[in-house]
C-alpha atoms as a PDB file:
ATOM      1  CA  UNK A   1      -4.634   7.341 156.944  1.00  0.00           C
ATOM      2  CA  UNK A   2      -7.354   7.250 154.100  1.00  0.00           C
ATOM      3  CA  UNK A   3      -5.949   5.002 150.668  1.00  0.00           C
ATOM      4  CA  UNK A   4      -4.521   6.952 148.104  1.00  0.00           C
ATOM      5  CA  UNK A   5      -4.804   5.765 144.561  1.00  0.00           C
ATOM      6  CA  UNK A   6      -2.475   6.547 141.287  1.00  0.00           C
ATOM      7  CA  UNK A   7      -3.146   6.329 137.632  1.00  0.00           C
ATOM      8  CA  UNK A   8      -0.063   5.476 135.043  1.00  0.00           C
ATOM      9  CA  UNK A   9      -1.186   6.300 131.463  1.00  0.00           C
ATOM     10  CA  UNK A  10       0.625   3.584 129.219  1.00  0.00           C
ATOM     11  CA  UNK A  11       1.596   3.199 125.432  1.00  0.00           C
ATOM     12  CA  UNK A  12       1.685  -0.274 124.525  1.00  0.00           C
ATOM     13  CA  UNK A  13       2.951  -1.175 120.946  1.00  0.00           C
ATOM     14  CA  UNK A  14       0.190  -2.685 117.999  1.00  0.00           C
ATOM     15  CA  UNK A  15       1.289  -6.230 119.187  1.00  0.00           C
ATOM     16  CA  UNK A  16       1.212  -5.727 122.776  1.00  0.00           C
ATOM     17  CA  UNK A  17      -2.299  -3.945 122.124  1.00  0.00           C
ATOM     18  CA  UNK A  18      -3.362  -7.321 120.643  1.00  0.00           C
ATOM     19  CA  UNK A  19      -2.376  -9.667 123.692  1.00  0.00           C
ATOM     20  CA  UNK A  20      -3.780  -6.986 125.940  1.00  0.00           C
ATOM     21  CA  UNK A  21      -6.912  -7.483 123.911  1.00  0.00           C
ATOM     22  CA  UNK A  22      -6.675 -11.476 123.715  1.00  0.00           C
ATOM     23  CA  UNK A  23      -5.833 -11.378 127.846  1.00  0.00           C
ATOM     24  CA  UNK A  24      -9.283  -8.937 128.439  1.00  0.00           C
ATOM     25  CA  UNK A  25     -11.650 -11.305 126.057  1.00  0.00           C
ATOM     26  CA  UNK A  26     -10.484 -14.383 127.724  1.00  0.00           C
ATOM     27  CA  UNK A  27     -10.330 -13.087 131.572  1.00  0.00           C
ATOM     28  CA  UNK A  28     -14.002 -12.207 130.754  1.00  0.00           C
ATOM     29  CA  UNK A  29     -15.204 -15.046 129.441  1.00  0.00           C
ATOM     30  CA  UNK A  30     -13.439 -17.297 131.974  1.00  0.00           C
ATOM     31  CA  UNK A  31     -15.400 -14.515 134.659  1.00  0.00           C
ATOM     32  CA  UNK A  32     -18.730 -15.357 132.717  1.00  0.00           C
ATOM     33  CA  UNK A  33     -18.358 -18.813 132.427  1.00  0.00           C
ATOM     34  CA  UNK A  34     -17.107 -19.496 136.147  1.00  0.00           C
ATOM     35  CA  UNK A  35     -20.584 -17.221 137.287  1.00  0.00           C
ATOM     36  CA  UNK A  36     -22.633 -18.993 135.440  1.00  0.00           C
ATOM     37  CA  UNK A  37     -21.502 -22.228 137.122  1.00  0.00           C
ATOM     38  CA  UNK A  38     -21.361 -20.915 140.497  1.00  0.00           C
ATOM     39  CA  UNK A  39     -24.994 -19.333 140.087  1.00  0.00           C
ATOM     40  CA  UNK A  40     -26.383 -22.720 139.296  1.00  0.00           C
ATOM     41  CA  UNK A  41     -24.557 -24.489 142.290  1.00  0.00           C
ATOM     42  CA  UNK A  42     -25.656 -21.842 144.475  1.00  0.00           C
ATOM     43  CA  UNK A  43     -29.211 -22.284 143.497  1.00  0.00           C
ATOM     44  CA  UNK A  44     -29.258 -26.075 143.496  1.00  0.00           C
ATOM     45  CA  UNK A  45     -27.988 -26.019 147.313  1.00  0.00           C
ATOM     46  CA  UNK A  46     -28.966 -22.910 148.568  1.00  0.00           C
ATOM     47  CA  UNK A  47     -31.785 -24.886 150.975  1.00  0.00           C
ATOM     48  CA  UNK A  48     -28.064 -26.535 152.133  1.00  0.00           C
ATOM     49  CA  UNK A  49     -25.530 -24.568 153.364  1.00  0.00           C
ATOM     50  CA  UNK A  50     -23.615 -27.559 154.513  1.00  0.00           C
ATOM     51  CA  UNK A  51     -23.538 -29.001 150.562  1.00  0.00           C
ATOM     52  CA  UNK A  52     -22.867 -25.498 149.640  1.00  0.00           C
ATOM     53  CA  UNK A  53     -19.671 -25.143 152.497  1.00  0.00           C
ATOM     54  CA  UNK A  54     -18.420 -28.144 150.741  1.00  0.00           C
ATOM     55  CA  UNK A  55     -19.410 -27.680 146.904  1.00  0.00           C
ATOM     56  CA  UNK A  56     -15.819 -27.467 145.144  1.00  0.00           C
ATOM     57  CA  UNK A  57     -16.151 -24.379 142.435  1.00  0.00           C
ATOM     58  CA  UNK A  58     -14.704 -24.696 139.226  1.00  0.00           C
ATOM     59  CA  UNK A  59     -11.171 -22.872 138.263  1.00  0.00           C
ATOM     60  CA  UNK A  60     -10.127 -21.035 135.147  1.00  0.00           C
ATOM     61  CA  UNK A  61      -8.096 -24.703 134.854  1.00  0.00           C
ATOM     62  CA  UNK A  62     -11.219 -26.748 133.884  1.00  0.00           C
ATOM     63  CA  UNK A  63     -11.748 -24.879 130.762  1.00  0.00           C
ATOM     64  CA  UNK A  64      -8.706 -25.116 129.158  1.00  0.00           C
ATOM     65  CA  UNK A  65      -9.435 -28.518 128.081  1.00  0.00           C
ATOM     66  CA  UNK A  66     -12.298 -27.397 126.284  1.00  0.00           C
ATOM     67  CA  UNK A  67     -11.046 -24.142 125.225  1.00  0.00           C
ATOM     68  CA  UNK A  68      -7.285 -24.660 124.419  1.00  0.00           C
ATOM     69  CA  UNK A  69      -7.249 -20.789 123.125  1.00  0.00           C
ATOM     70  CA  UNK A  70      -6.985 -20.090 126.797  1.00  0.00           C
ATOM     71  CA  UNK A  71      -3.507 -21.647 127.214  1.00  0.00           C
ATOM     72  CA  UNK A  72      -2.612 -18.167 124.679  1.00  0.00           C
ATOM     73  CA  UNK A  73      -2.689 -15.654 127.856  1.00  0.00           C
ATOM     74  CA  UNK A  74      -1.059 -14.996 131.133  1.00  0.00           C
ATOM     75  CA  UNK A  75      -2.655 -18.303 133.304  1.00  0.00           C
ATOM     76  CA  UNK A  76      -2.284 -15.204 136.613  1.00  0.00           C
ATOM     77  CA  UNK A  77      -4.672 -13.010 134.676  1.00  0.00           C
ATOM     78  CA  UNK A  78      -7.400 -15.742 134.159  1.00  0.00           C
ATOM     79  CA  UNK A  79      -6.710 -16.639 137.846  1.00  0.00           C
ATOM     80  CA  UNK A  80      -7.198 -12.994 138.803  1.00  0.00           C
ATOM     81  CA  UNK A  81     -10.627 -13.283 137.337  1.00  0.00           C
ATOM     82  CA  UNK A  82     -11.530 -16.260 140.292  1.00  0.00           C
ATOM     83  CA  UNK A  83      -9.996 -13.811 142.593  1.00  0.00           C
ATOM     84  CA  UNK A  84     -12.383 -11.165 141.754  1.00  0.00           C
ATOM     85  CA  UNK A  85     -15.533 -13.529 141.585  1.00  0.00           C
ATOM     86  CA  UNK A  86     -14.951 -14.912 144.785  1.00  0.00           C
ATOM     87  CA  UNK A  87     -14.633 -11.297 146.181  1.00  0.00           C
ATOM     88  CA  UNK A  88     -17.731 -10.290 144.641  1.00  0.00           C
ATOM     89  CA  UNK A  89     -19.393 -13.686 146.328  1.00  0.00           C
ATOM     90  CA  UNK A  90     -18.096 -12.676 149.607  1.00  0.00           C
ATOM     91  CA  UNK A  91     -19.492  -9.276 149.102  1.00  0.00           C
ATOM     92  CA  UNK A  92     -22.753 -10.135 147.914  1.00  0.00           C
ATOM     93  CA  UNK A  93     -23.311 -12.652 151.043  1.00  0.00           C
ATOM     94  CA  UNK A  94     -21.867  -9.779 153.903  1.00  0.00           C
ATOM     95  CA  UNK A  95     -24.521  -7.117 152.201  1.00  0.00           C
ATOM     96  CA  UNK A  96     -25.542  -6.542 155.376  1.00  0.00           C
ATOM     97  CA  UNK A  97     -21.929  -4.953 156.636  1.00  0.00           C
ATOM     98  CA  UNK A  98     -23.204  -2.001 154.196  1.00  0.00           C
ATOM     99  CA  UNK A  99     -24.014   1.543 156.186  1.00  0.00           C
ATOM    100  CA  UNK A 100     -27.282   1.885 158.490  1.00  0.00           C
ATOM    101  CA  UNK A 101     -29.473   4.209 156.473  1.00  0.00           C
ATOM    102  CA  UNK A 102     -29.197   7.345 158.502  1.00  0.00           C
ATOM    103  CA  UNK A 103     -31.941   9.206 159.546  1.00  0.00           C
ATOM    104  CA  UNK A 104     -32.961  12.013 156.917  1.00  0.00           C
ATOM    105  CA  UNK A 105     -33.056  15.464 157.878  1.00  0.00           C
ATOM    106  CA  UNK A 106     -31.109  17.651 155.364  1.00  0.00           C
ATOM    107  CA  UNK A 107     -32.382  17.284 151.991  1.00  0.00           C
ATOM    108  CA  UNK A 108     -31.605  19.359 148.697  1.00  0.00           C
ATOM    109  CA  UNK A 109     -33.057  19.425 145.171  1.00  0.00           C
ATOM    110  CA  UNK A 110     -30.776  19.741 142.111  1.00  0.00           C
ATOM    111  CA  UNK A 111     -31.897  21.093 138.739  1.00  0.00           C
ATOM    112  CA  UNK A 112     -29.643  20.210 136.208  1.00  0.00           C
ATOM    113  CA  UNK A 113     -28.289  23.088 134.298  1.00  0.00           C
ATOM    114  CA  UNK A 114     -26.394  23.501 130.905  1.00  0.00           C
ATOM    115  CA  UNK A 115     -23.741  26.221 132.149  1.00  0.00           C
ATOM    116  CA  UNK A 116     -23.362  25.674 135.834  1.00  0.00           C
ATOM    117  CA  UNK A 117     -23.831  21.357 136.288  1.00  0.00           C
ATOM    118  CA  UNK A 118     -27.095  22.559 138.253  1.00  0.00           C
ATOM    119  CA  UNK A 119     -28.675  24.553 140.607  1.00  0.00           C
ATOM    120  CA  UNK A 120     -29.827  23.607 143.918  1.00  0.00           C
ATOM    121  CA  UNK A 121     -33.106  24.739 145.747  1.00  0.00           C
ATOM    122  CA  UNK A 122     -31.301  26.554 148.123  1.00  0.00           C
ATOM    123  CA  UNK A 123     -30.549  28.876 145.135  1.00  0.00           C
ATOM    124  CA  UNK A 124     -26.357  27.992 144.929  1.00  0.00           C
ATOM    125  CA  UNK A 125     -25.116  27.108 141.066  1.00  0.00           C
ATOM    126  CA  UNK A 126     -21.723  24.807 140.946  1.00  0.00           C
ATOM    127  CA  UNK A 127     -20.390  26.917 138.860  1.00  0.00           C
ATOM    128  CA  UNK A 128     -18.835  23.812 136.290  1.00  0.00           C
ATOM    129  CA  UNK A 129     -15.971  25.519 134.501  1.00  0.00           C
ATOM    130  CA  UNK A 130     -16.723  24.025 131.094  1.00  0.00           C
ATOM    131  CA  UNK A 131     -13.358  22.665 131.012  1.00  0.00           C
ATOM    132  CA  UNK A 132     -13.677  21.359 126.653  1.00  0.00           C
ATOM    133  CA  UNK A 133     -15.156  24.591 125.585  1.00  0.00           C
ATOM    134  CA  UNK A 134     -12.016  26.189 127.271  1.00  0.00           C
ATOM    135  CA  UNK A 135      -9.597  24.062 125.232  1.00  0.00           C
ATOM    136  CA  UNK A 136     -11.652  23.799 121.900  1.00  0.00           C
ATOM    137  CA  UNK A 137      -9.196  26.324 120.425  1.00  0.00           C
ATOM    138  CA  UNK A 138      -5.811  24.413 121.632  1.00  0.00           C
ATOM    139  CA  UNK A 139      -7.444  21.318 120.536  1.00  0.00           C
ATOM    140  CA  UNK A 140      -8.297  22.588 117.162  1.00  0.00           C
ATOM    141  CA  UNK A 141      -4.966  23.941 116.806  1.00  0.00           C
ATOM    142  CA  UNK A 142      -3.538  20.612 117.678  1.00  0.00           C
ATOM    143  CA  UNK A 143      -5.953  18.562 115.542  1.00  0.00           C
ATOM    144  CA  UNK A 144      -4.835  20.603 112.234  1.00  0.00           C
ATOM    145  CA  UNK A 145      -1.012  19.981 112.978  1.00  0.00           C
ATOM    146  CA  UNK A 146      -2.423  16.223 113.411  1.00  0.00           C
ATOM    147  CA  UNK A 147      -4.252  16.620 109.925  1.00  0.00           C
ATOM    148  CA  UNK A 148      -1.229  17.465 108.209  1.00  0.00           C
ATOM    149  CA  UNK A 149       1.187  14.828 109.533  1.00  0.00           C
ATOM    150  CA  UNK A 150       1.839  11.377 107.295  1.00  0.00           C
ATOM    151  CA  UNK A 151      -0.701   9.020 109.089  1.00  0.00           C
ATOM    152  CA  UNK A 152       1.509   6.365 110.663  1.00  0.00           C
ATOM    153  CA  UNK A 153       4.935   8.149 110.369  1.00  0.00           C
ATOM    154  CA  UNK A 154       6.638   9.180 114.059  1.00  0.00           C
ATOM    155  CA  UNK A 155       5.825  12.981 113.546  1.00  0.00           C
ATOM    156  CA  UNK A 156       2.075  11.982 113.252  1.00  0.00           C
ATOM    157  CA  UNK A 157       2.236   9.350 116.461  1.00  0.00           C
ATOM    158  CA  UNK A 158       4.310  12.280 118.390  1.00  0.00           C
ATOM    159  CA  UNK A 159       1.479  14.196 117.509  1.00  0.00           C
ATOM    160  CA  UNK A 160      -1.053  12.182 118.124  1.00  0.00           C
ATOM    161  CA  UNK A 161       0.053  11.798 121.992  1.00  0.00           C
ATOM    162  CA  UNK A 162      -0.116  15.134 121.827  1.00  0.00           C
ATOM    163  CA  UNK A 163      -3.928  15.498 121.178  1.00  0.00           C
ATOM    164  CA  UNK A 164      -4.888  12.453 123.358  1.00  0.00           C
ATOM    165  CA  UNK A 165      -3.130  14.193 126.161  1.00  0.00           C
ATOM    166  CA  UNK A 166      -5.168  17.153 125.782  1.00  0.00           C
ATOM    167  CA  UNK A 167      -8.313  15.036 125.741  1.00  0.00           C
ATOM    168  CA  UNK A 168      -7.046  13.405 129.031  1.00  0.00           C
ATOM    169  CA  UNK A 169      -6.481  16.823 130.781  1.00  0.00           C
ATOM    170  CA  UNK A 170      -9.832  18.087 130.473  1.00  0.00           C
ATOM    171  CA  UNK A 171     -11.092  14.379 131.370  1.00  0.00           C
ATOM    172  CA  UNK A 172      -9.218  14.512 134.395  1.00  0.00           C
ATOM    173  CA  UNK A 173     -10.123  18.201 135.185  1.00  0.00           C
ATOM    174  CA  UNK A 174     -13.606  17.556 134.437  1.00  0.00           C
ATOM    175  CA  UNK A 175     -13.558  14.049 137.326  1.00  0.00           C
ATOM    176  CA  UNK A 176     -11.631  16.529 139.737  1.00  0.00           C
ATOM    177  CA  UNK A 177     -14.354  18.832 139.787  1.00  0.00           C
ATOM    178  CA  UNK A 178     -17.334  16.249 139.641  1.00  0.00           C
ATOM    179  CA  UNK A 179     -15.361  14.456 142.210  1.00  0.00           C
ATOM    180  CA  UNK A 180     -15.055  17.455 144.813  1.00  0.00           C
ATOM    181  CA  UNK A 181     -18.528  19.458 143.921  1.00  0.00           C
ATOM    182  CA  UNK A 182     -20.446  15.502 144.338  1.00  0.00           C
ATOM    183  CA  UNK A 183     -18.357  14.939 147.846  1.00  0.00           C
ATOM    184  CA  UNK A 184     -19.510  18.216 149.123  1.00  0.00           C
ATOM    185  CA  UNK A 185     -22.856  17.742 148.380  1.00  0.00           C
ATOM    186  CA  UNK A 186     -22.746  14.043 150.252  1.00  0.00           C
ATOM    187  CA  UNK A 187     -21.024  15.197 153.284  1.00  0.00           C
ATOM    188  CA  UNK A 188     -23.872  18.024 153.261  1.00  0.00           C
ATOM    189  CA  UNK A 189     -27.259  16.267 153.044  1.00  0.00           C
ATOM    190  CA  UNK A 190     -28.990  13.439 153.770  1.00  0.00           C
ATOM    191  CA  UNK A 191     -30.829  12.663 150.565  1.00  0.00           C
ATOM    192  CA  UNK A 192     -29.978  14.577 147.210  1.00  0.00           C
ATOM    193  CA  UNK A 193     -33.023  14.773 144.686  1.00  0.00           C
ATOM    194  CA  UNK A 194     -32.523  15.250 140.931  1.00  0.00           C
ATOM    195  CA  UNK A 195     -34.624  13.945 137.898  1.00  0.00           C
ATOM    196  CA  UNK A 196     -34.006  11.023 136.070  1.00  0.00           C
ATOM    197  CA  UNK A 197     -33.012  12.739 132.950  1.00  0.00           C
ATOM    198  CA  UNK A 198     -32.017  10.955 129.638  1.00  0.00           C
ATOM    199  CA  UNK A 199     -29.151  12.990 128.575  1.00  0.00           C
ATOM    200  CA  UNK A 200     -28.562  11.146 125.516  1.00  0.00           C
ATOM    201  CA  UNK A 201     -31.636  12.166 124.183  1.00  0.00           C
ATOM    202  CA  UNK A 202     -32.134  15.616 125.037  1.00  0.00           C
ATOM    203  CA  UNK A 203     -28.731  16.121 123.695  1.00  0.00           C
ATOM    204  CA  UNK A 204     -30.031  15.297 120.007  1.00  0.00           C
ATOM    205  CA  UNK A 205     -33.040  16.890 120.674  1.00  0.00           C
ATOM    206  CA  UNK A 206     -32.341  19.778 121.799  1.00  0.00           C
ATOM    207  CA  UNK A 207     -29.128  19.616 119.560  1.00  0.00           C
ATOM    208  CA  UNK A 208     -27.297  20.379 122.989  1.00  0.00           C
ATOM    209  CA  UNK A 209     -24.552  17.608 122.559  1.00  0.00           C
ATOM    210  CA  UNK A 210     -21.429  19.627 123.069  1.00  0.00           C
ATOM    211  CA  UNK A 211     -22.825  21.285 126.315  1.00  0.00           C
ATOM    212  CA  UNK A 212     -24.505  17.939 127.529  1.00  0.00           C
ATOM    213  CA  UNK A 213     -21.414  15.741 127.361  1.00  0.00           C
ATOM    214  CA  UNK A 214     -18.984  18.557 128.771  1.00  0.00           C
ATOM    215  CA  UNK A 215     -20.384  19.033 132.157  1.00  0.00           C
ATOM    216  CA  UNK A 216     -20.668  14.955 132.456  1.00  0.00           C
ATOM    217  CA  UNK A 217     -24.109  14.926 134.353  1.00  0.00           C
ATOM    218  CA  UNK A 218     -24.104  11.616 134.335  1.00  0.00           C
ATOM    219  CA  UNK A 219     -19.949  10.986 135.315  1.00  0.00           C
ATOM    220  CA  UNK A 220     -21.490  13.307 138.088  1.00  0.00           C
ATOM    221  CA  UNK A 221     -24.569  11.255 139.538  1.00  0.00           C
ATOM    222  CA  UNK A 222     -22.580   8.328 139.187  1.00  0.00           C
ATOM    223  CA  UNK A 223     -20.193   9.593 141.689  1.00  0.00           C
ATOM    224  CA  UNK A 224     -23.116  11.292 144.080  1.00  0.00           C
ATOM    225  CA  UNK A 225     -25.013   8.360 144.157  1.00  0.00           C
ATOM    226  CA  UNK A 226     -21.747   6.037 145.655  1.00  0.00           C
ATOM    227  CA  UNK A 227     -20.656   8.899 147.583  1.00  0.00           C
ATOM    228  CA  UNK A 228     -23.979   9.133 149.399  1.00  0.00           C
ATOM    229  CA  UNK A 229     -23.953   5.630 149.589  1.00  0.00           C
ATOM    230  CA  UNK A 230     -20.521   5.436 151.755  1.00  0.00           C
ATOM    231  CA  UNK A 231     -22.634   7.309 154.657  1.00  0.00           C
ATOM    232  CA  UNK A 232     -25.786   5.833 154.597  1.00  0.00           C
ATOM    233  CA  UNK A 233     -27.816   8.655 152.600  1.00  0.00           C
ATOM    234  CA  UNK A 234     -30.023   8.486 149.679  1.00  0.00           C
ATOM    235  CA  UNK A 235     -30.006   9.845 146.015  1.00  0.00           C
ATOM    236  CA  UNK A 236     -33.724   9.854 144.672  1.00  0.00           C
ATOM    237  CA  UNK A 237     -34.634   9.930 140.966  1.00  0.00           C
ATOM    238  CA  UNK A 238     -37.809  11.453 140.767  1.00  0.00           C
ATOM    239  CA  UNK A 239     -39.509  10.792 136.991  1.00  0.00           C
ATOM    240  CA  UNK A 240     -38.185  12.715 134.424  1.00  0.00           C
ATOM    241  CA  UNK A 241     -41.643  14.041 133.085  1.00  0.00           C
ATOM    242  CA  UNK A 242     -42.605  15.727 136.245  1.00  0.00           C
ATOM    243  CA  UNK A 243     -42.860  19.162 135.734  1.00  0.00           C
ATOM    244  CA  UNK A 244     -40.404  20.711 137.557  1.00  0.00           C
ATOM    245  CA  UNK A 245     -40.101  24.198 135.571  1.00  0.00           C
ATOM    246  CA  UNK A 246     -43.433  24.444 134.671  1.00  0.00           C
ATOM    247  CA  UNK A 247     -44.860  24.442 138.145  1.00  0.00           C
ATOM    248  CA  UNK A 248     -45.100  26.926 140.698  1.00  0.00           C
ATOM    249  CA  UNK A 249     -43.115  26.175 143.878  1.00  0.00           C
ATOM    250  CA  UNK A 250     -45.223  28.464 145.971  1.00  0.00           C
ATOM    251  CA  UNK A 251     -48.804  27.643 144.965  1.00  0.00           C
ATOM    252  CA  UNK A 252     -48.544  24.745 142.793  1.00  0.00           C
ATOM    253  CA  UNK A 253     -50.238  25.668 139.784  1.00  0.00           C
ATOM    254  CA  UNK A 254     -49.093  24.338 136.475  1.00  0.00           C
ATOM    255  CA  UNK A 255     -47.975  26.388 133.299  1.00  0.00           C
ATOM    256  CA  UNK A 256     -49.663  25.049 129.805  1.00  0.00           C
ATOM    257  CA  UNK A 257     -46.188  26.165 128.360  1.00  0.00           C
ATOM    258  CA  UNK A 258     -42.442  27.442 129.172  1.00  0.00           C
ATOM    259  CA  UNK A 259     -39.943  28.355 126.547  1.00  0.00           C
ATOM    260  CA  UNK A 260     -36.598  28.094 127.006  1.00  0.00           C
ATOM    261  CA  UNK A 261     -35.993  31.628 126.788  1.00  0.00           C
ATOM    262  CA  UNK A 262     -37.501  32.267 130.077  1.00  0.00           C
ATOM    263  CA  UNK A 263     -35.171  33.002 132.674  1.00  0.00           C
ATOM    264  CA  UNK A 264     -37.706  34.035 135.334  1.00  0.00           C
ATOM    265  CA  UNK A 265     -40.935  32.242 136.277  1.00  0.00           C
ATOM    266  CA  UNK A 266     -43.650  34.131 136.716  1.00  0.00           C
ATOM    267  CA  UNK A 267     -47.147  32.878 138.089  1.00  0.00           C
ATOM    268  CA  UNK A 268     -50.865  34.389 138.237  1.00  0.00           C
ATOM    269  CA  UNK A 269     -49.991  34.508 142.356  1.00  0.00           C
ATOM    270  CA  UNK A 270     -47.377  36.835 142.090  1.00  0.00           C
ATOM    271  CA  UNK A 271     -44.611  34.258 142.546  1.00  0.00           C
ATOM    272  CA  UNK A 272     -41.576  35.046 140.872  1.00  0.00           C
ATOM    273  CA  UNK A 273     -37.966  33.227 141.032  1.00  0.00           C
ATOM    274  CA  UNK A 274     -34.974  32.457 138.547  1.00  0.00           C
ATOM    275  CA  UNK A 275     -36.426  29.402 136.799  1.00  0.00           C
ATOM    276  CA  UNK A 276     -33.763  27.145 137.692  1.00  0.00           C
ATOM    277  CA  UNK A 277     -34.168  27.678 141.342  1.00  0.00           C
ATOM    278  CA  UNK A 278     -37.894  27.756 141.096  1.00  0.00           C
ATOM    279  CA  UNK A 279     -37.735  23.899 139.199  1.00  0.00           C
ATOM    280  CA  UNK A 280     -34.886  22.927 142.007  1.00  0.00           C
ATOM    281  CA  UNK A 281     -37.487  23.690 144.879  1.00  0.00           C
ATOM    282  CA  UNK A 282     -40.333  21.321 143.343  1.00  0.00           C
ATOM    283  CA  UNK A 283     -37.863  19.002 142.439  1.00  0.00           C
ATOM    284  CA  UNK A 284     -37.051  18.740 146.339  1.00  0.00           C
ATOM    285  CA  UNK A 285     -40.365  18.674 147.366  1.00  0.00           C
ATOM    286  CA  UNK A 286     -41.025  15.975 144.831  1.00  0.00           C
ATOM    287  CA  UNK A 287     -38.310  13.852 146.240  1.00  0.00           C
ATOM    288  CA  UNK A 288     -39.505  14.843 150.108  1.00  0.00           C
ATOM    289  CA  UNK A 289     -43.182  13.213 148.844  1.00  0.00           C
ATOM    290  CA  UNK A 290     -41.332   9.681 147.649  1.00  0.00           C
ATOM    291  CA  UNK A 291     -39.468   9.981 151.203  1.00  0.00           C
ATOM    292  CA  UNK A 292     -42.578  10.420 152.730  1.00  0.00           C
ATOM    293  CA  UNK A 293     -41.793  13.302 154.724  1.00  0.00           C
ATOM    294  CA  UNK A 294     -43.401  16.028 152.609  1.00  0.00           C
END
């Protein structure tokens, strides 16, 4: 039966916010600190494994002496945090317990797209439902009720839940969807190919931001990539100043220039195709040529 995981949303008070905050420095410098040790051991006797075998590492106990501020937190949270580096030891040394690359046959290029997440070169959109642009009005409504509360009083706190759990809604619809449209796409092919876009940038460029951060590209590649990983198959970033739109996908020639008003692309051969699908189809074959199977 496959793991099933649960999220609890909690509200701690301004004081229990602070230790929270306290606890999270100190597990992480107790993490950085123990690394930093162990990296040096493990590069003095890596030539040994027998010195290595017996090597005692250091505990979040050795640094309280210098560090007394570390006595100030939960000693099971900073031990937590030699838990976790010893698990990410033993995963780093069993690396190769990962999946056998499988054999590529299926491949599919993705174009990312403003409206729809992206379009594939087999012509199918995902159709992302633009989940913040659905609730901008219920969120406006909810941020001028906000606006007009006394900050700090327990109207403007109930309130304030009140907008945060909006904002975590269309979070959590928008990971639903990224989660299900990324696992279909894994379980599909064999090696996904987008470009290595900078969405940062082209959202102040093209003074996109709104669009750009609502369809979470990135939440989305994230999740393909690890997904695809899980069975063995490959995500490829091909660079993000090949030409993908401007080129023609059946005879190759280039366009000097494209505007962004052009829905169809339309070559001196004859060739035309919806842009999008046009640019997913060279992005594939771009990706095929790093495989090496173009």
């Amino acid at each position: 039966m496959p793991n099933k995981a649960y999220k609890f949303r909690l509200y701690p008070t301004q004081e229990q916010e602070q230790l929270l905050a306290k606890t999270f420095g100190c597990v992480r410098f107790v993490y950085n600190k123990m690394l930093e040790e162990r990296q040096h051991i493990y590069d003095t006797f890596k030539d040994d494994k027998e010195a290595l075998k017996q090597h005692k590492f250091p505990t979040p106990a050795k640094y309280k002496k210098d560090f007394p501020w570390l006595k100030e937190v939960d000693s099971l949270a900073l031990a937590n945090a030699q838990l976790n580096l010893q698990k990410a030891f033993t995963n780093f040394f069993s690396y190769e317990h990962q999946p056998v690359p499988k054999e590529i046959e299926n491949v599919v290029g993705l174009d990312f797209s403003m409206n729809t997440l992206y379009v594939d070169s087999e012509g199918k959109r995902a159709n992302y439902p633009r989940f913040y642009r659905q609730a901008l009005e219920k969120l406006a409504r909810a941020q001028r009720v906000l606006s007009r509360r006394r900050k700090g009083s327990k109207r403007w706190h109930k309130q304030r839940l009140k907008v945060a759990q909006l904002h975590e809604k269309i979070a959590n619809q928008r990971q639903d969807f990224l989660h299900q449209a990324s696992r279909q796409l894994a379980n599909r092919y064999d090696a996904v190919v987008i470009e290595d876009l900078n969405m940062k940038g082209m959202a102040q460029a093209l003074h996109f931001g709104q669009s750009v951060h609502d369809n979470g590209w990135g939440l989305f590649t994230t999740f393909l990539r690890y997904k695809l990983a899980e069975q063995g198959k490959k995500l490829i970033k091909i660079d993000k100043w090949f030409p993908s739109s401007k080129t023609c996908s059946c005879c190759g020639r280039v366009k000097v220039s494209l505007s962004l008003s052009e829905r169809l692309f339309r070559c001196a051969c004859g060739f035309v195709a919806d842009r999008d699908i046009n640019a997913a189809i060279n992005i594939k074959k771009e990706g095929l040529k790093q495989l090496g199977t173009a």
